[in-house]
N, C-alpha and C. Protein backbone atom coordinates (compact mmCIF):
# COMPACT_ATOMS: atom_id res chain seq x y z
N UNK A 1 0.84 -1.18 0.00
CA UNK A 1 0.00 0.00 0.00
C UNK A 1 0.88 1.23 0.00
N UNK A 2 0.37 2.03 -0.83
CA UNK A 2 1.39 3.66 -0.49
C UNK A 2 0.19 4.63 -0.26
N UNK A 3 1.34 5.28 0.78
CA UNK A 3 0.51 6.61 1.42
C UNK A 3 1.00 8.09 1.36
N UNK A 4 0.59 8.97 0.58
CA UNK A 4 0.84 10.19 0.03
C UNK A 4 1.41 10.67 1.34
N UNK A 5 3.11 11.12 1.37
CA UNK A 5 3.59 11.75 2.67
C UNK A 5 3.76 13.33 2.56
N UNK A 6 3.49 14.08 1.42
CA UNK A 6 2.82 15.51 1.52
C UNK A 6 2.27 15.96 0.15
N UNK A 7 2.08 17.13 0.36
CA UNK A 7 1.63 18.13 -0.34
C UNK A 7 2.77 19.00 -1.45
N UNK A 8 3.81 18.67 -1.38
CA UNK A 8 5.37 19.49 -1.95
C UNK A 8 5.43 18.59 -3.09
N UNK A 9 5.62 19.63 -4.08
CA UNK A 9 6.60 18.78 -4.94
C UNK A 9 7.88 18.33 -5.01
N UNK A 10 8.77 16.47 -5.42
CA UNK A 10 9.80 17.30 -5.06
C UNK A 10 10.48 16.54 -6.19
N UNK A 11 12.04 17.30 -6.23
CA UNK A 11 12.50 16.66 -8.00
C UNK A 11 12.92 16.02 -7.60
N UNK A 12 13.55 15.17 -8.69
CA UNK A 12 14.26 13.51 -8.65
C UNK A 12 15.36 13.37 -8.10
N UNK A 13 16.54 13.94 -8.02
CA UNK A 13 16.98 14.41 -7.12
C UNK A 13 17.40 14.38 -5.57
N UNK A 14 16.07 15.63 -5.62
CA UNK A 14 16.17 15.01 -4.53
C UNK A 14 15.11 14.23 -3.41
N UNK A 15 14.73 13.60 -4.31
CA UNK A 15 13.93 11.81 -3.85
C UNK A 15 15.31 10.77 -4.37
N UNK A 16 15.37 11.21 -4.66
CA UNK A 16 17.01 9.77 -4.71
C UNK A 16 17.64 9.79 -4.05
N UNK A 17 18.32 11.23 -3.46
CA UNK A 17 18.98 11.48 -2.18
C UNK A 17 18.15 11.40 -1.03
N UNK A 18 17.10 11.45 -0.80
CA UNK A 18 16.34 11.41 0.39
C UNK A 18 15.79 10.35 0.64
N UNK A 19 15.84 8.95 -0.57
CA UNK A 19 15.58 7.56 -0.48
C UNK A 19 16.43 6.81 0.45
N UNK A 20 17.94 7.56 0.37
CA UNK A 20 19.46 7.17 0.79
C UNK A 20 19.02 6.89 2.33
N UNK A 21 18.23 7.85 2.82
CA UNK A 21 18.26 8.14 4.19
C UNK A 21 16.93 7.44 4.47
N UNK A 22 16.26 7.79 4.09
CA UNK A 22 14.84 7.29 4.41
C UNK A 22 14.68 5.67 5.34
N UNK A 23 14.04 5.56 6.29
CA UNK A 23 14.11 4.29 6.68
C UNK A 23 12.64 3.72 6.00
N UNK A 24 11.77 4.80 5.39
CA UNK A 24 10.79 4.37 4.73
C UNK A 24 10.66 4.02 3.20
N UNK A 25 10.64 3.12 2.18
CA UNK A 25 10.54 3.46 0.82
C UNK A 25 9.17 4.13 0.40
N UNK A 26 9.93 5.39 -0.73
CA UNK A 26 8.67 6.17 -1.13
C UNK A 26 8.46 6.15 -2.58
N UNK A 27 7.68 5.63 -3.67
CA UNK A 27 7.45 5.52 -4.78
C UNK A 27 6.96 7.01 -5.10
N UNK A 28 7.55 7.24 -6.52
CA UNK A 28 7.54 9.12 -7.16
C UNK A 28 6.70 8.80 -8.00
N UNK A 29 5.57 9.65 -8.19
CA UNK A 29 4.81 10.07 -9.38
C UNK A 29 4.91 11.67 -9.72
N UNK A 30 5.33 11.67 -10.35
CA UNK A 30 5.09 13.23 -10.75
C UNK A 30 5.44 14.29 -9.84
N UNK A 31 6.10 14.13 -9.21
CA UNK A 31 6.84 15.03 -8.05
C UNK A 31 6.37 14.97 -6.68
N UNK A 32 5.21 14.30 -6.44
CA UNK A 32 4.67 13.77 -5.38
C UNK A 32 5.28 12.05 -5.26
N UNK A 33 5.28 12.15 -3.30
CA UNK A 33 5.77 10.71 -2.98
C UNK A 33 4.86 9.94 -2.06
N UNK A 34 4.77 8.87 -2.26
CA UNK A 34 3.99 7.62 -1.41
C UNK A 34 5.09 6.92 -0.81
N UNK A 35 4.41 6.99 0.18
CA UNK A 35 5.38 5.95 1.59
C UNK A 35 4.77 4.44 1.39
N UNK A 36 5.77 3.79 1.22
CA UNK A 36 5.08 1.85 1.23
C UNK A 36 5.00 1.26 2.44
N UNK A 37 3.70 0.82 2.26
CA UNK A 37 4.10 -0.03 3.77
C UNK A 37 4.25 -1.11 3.37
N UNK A 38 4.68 -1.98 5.03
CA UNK A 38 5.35 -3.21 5.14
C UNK A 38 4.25 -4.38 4.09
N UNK A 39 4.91 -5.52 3.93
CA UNK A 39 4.52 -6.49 3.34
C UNK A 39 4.54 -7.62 4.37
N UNK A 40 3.43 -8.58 4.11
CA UNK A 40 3.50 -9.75 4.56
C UNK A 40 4.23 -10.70 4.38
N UNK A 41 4.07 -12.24 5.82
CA UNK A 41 4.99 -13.34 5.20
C UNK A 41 4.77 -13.87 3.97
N UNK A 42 3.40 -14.01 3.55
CA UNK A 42 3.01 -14.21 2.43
C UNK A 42 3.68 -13.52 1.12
N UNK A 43 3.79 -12.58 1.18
CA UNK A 43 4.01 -11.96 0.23
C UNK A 43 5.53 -11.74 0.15
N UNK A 44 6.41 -11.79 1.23
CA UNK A 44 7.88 -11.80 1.37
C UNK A 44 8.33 -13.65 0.69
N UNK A 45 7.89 -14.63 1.03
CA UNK A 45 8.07 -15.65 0.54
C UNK A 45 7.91 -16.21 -0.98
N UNK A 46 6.55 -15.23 -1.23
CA UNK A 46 6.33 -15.61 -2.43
C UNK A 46 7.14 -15.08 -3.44
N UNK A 47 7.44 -13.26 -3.45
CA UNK A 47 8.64 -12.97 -3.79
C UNK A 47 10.27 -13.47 -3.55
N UNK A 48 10.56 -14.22 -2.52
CA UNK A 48 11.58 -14.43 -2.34
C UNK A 48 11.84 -15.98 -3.29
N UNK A 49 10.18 -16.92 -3.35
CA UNK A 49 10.75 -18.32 -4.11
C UNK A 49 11.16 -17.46 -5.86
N UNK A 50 10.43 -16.15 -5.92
CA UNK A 50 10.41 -15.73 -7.85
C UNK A 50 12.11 -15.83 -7.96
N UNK A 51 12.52 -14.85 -6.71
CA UNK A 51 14.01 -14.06 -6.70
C UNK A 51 14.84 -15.95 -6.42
N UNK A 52 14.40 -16.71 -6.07
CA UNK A 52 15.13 -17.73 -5.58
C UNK A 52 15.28 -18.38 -6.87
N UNK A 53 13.98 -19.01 -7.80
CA UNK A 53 14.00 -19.22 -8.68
C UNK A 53 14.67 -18.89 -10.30
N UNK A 54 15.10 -17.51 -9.86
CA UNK A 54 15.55 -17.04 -11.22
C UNK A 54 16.62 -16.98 -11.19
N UNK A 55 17.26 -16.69 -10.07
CA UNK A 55 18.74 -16.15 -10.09
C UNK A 55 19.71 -16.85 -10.52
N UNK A 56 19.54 -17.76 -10.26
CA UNK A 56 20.47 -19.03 -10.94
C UNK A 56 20.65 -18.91 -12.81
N UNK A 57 19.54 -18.37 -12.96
CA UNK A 57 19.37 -18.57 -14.43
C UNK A 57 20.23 -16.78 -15.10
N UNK A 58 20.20 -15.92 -14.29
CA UNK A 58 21.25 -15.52 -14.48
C UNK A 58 22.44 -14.93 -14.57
N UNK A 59 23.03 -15.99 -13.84
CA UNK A 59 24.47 -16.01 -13.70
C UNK A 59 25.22 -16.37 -15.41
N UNK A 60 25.92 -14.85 -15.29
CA UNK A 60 26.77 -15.19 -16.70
C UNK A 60 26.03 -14.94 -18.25
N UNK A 61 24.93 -14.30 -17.40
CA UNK A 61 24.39 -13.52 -18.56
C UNK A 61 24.67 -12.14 -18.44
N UNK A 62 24.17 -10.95 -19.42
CA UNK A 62 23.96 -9.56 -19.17
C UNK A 62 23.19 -9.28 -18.23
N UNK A 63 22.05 -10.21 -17.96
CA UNK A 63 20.95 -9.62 -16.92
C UNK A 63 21.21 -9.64 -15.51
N UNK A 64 20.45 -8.71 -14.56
CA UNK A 64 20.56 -8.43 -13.38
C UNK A 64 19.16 -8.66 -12.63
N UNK A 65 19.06 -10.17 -11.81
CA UNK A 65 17.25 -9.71 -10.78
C UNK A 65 17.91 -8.75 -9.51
N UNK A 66 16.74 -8.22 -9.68
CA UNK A 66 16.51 -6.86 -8.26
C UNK A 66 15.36 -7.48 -7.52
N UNK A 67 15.40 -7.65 -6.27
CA UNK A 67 14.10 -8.02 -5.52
C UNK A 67 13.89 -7.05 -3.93
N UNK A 68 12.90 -6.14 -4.84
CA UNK A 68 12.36 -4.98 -3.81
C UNK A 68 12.72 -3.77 -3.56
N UNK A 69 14.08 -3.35 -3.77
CA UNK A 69 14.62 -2.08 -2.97
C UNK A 69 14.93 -1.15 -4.40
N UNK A 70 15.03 -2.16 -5.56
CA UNK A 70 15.62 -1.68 -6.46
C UNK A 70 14.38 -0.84 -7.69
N UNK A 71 14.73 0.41 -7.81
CA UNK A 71 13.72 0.90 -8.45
C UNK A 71 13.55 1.04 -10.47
N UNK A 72 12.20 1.08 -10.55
CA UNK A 72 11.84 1.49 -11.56
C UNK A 72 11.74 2.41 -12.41
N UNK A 73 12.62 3.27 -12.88
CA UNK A 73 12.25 4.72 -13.28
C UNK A 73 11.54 4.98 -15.35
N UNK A 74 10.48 5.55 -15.15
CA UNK A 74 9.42 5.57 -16.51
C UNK A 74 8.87 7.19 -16.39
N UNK A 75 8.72 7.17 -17.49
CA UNK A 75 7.88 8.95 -17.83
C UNK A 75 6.74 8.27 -18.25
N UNK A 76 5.50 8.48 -17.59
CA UNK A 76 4.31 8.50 -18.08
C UNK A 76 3.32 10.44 -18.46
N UNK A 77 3.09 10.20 -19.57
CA UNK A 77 2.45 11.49 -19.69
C UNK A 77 2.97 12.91 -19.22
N UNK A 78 4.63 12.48 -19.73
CA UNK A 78 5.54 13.88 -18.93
C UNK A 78 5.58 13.97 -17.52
N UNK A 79 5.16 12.72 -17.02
CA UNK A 79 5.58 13.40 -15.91
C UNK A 79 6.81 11.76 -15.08
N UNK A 80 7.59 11.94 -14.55
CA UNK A 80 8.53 11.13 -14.45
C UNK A 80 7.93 10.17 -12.96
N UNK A 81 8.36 8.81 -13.09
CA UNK A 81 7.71 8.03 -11.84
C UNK A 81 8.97 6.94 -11.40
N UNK A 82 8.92 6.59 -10.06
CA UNK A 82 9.87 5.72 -9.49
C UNK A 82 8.95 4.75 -8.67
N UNK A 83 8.64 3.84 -9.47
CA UNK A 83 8.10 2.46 -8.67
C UNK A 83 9.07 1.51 -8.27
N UNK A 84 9.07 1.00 -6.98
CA UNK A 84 9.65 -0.15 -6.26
C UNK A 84 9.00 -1.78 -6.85
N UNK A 85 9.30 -2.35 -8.04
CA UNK A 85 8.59 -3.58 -8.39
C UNK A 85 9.38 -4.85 -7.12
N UNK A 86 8.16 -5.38 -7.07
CA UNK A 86 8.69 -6.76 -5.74
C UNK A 86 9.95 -6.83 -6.38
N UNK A 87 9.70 -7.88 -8.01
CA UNK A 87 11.28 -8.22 -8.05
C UNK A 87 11.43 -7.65 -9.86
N UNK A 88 12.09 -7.32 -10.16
CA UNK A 88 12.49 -6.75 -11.53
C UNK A 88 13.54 -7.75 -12.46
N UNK A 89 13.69 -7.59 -13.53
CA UNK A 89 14.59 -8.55 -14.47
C UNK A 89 15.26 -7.29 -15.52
N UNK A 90 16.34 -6.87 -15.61
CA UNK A 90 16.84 -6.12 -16.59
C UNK A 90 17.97 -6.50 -17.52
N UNK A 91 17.90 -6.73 -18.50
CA UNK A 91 19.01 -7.35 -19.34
C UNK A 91 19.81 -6.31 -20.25
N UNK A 92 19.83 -5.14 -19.99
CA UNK A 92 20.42 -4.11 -21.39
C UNK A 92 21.51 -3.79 -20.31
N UNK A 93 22.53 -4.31 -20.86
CA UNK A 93 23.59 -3.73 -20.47
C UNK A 93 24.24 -2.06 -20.13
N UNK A 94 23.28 -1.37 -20.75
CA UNK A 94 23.53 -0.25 -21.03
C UNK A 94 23.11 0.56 -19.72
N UNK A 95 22.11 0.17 -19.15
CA UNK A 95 20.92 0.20 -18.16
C UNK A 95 21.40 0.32 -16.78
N UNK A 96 22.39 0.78 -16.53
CA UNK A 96 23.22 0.93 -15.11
C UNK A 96 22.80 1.51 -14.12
N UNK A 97 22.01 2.53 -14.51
CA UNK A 97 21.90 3.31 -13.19
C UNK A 97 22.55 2.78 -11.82
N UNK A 98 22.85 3.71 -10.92
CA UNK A 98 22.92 2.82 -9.61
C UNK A 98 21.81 2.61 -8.62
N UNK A 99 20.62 3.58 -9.06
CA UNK A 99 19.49 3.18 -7.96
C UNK A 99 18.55 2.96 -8.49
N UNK A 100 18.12 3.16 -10.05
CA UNK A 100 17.17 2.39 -10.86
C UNK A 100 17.33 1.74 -12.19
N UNK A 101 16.65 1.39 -12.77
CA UNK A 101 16.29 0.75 -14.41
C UNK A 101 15.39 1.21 -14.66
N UNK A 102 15.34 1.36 -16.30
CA UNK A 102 14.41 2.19 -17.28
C UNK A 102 14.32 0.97 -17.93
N UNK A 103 14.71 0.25 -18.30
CA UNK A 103 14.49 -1.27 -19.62
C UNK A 103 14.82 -2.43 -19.05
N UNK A 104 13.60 -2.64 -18.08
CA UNK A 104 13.77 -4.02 -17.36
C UNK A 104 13.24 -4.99 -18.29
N UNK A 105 13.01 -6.13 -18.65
CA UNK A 105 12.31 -7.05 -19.29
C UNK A 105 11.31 -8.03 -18.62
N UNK A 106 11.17 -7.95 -17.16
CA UNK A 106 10.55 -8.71 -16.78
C UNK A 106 10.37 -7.78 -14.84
N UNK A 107 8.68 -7.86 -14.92
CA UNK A 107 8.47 -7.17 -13.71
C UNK A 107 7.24 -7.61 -13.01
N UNK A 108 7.48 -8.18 -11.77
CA UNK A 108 6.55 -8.74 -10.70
C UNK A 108 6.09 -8.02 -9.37
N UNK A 109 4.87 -8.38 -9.61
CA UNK A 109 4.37 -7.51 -8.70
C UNK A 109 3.48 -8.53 -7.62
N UNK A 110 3.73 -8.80 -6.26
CA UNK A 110 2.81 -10.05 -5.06
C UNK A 110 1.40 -8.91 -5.09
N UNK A 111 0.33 -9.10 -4.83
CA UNK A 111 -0.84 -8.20 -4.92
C UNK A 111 -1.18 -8.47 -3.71
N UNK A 112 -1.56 -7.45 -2.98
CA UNK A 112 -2.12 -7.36 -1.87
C UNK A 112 -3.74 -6.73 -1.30
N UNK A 113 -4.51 -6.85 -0.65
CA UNK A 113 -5.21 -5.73 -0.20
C UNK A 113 -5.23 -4.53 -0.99
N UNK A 114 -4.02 -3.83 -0.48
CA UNK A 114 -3.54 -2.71 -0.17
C UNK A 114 -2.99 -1.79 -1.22
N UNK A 115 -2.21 -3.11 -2.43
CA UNK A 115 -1.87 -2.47 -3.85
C UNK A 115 -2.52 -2.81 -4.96
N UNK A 116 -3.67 -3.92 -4.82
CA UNK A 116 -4.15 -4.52 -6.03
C UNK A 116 -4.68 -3.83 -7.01
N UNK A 117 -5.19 -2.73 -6.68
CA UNK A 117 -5.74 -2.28 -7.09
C UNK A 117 -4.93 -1.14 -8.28
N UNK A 118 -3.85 -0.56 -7.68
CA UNK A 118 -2.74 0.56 -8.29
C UNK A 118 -1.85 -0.71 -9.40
N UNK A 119 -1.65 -1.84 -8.63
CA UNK A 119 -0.79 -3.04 -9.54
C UNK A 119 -1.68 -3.56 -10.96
N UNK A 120 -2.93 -3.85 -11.00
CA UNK A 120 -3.29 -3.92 -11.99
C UNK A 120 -3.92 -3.18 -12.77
N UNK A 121 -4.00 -1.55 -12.86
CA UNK A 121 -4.27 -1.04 -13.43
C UNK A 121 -3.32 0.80 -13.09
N UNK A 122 -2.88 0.98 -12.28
CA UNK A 122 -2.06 2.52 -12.05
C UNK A 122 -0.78 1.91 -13.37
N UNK A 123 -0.24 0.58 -12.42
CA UNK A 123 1.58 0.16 -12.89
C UNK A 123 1.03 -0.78 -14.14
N UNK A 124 0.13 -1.27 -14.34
CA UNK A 124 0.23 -2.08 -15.60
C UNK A 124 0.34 -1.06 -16.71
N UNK A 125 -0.49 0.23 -16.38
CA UNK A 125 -0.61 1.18 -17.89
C UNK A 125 0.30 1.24 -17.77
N UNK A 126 1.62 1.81 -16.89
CA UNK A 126 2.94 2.76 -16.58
C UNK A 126 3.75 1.68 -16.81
N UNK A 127 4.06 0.76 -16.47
CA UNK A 127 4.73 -0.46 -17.24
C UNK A 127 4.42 -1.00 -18.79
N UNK A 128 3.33 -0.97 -18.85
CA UNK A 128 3.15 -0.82 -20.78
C UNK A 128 4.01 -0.23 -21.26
N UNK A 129 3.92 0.99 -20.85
CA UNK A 129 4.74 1.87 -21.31
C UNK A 129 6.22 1.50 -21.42
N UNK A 130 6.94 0.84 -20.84
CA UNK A 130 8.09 0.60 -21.26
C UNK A 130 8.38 -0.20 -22.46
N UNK A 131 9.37 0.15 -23.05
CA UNK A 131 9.19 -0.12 -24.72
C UNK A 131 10.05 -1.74 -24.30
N UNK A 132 11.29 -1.97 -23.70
CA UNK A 132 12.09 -3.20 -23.52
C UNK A 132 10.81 -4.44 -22.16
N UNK A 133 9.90 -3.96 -21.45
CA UNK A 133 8.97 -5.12 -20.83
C UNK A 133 8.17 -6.22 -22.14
N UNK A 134 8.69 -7.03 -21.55
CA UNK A 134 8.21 -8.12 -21.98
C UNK A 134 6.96 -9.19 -21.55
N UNK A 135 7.17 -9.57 -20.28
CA UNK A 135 6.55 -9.33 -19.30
C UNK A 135 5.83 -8.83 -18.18
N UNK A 136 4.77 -8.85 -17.16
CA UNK A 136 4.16 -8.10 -16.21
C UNK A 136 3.62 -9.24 -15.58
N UNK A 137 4.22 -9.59 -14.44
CA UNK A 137 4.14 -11.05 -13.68
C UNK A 137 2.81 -10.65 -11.94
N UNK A 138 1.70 -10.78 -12.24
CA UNK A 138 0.78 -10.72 -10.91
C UNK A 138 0.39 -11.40 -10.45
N UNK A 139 0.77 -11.89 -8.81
CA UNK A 139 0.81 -13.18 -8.32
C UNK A 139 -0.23 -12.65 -7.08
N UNK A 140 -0.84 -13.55 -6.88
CA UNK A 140 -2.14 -13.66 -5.92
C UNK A 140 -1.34 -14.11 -4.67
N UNK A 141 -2.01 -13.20 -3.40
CA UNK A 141 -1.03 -14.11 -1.87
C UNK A 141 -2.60 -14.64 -1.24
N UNK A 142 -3.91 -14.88 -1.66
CA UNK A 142 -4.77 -15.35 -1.06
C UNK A 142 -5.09 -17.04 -1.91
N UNK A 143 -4.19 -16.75 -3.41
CA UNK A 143 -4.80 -18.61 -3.48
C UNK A 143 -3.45 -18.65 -4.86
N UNK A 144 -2.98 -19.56 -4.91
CA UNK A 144 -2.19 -20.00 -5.87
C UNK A 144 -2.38 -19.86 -7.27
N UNK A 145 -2.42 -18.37 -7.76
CA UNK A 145 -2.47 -17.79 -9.09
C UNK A 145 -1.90 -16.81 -9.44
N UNK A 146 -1.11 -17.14 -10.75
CA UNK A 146 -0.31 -15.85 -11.35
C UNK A 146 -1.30 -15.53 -12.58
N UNK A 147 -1.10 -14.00 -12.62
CA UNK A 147 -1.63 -13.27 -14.13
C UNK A 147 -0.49 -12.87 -15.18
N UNK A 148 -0.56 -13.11 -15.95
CA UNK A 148 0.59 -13.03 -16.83
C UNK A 148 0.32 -12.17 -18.34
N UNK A 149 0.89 -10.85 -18.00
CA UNK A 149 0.74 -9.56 -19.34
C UNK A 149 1.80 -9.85 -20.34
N UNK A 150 1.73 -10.07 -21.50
CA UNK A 150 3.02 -9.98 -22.11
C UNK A 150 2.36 -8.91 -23.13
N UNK A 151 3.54 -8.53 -23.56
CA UNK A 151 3.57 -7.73 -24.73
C UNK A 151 2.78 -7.53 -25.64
N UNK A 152 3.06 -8.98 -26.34
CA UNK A 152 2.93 -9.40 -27.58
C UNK A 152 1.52 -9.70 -27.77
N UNK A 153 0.76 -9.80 -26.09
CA UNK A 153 -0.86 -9.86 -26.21
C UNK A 153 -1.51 -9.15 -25.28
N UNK A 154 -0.88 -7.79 -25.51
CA UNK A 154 -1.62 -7.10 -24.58
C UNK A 154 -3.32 -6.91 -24.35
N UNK A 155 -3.97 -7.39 -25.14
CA UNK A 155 -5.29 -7.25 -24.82
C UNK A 155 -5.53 -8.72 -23.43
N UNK A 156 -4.93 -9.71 -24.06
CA UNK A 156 -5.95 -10.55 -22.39
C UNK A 156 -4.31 -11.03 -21.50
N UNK A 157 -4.67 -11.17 -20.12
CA UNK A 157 -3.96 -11.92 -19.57
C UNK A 157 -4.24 -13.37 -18.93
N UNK A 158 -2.49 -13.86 -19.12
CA UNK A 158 -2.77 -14.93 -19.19
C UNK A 158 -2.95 -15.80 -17.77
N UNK A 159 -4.15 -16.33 -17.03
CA UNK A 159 -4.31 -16.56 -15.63
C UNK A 159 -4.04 -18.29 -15.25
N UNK A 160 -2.71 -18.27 -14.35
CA UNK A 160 -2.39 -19.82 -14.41
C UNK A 160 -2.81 -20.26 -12.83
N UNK A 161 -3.17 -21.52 -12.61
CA UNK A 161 -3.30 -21.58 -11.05
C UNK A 161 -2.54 -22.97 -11.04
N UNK A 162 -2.62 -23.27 -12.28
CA UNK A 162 -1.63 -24.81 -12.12
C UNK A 162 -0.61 -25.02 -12.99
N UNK A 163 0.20 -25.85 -13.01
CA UNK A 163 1.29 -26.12 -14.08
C UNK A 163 2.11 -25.08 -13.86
N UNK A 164 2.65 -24.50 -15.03
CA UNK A 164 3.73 -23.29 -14.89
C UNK A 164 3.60 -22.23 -15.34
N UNK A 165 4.87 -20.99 -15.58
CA UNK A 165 4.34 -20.14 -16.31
C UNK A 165 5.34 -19.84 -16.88
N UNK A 166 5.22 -19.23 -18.13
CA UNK A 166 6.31 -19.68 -19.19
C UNK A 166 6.88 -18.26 -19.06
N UNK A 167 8.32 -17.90 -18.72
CA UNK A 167 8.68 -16.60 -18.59
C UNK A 167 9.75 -16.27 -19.84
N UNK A 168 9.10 -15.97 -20.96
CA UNK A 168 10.00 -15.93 -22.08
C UNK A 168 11.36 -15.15 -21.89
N UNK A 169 11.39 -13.92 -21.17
CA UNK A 169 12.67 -13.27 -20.56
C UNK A 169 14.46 -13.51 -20.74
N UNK A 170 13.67 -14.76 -20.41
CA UNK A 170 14.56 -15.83 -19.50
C UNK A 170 14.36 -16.98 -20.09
N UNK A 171 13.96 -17.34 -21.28
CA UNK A 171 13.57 -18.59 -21.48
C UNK A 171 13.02 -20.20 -20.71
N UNK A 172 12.47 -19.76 -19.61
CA UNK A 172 12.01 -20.77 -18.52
C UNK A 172 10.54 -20.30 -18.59
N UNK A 173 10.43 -21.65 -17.66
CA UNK A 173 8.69 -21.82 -17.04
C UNK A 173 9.41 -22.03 -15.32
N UNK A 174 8.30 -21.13 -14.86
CA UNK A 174 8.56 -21.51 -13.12
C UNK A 174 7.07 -22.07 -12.59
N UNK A 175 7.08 -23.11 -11.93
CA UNK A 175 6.12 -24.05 -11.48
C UNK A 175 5.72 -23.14 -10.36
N UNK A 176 4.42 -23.46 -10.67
CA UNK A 176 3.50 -22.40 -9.80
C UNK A 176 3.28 -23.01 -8.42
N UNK A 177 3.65 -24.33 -8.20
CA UNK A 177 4.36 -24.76 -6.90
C UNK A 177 5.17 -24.31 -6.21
N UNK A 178 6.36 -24.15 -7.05
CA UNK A 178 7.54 -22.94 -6.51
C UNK A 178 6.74 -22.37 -5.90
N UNK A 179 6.88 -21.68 -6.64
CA UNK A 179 6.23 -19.94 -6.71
C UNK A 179 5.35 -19.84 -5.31
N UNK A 180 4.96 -21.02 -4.84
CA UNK A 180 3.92 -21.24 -3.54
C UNK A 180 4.50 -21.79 -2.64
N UNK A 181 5.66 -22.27 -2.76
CA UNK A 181 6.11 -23.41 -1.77
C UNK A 181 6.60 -22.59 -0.41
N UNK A 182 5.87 -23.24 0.48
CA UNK A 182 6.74 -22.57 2.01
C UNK A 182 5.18 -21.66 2.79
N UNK A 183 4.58 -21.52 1.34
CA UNK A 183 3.37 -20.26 1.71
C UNK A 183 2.51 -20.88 2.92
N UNK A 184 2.18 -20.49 4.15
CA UNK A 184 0.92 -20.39 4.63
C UNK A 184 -0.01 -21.09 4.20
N UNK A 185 -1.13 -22.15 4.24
CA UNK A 185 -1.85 -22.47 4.02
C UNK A 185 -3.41 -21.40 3.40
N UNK A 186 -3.82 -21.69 2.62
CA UNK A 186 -4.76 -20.11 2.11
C UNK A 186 -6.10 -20.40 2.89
N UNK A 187 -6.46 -21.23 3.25
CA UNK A 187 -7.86 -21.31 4.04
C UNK A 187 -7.40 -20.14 5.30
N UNK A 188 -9.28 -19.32 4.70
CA UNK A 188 -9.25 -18.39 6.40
C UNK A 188 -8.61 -17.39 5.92
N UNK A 189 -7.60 -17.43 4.54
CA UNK A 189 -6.74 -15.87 4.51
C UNK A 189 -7.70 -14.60 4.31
């Protein structure tokens, strides 16, 4: 969930320098900032099997996974934004920044309460928007289902609750077992 922490505008700048310090993370839209709050075990696990799952895959490539701290930076409609994606995939070498990426190829988001609502429709338009995403990975923490945006079909997504999901990125499928394993039982969530 993010929570608007004022009324000021402020430049990029200095929200990058004031991220440094911050014991809070604050996602930028347009010169205004949202404070995130904490995440669940649910949702720390489930991100942590994606980040567990991939990393292996690559070692010794160009690409880099980021899981959580590492930001997003996109211009939507002129105006510039810094989203925190759970876990990110960036393969352009070129793409260095030291505190964000502009041409990630692959970006996951655990849905909560609290963000579901901004995740599938604020960050899916604002992630469209990136010309190098390939992917847009939305994983459910109340029952064992990912939604899956690609590119190439942006009109429907693709909704898996069993088997795998094919992460072209990366050329793999990650078993939606993974992806669950360790979780909490979902009855009662």
């Amino acid at each position: 969930m993010t929570i608007r922490t004022s009324s000021s505008r402020f430049r990029i700048n200095d929200y990058l320098e004031g991220e440094l310090l911050s014991e809070v993370r604050h996602e930028y839209i347009g010169g205004e900032l949202y404070a995130m709050v904490g995440a669940s075990d649910r949702h720390n696990l489930i991100t942590g099997n994606i980040f567990a799952a991939l990393h292996p895959l690559v070692r010794g490539t160009p690409c880099q996974l980021f899981m959580a701290d590492m930001k997003v930076h996109l211009t939507v409609a002129g105006e510039d934004a810094f989203y925190y994606p759970d876990v990110m995939l960036a393969c352009d070498p070129h793409d260095r920044a030291r505190y964000y990426r502009e041409h990630p190829c692959l970006i996951v988001e655990v849905l909560s309460d609290a963000t579901e609502r901004i995740d599938r429709r604020e960050k899916l338009l604002a992630y469209s928007r990136i010309d190098s995403l390939q992917e847009y990975l939305l994983l459910s923490q109340i029952e064992p289902l990912a939604e899956l945006h690609r590119r190439r079909d942006d009109r429907h997504a693709q909704r898996i609750r069993e088997g795998s999901v094919r992460i072209e990125c990366l050329d793999t499928a990650l078993d939606i077992d993974s992806i669950y394993e360790g979780v909490p039982p979902f009855e009662g969530v």
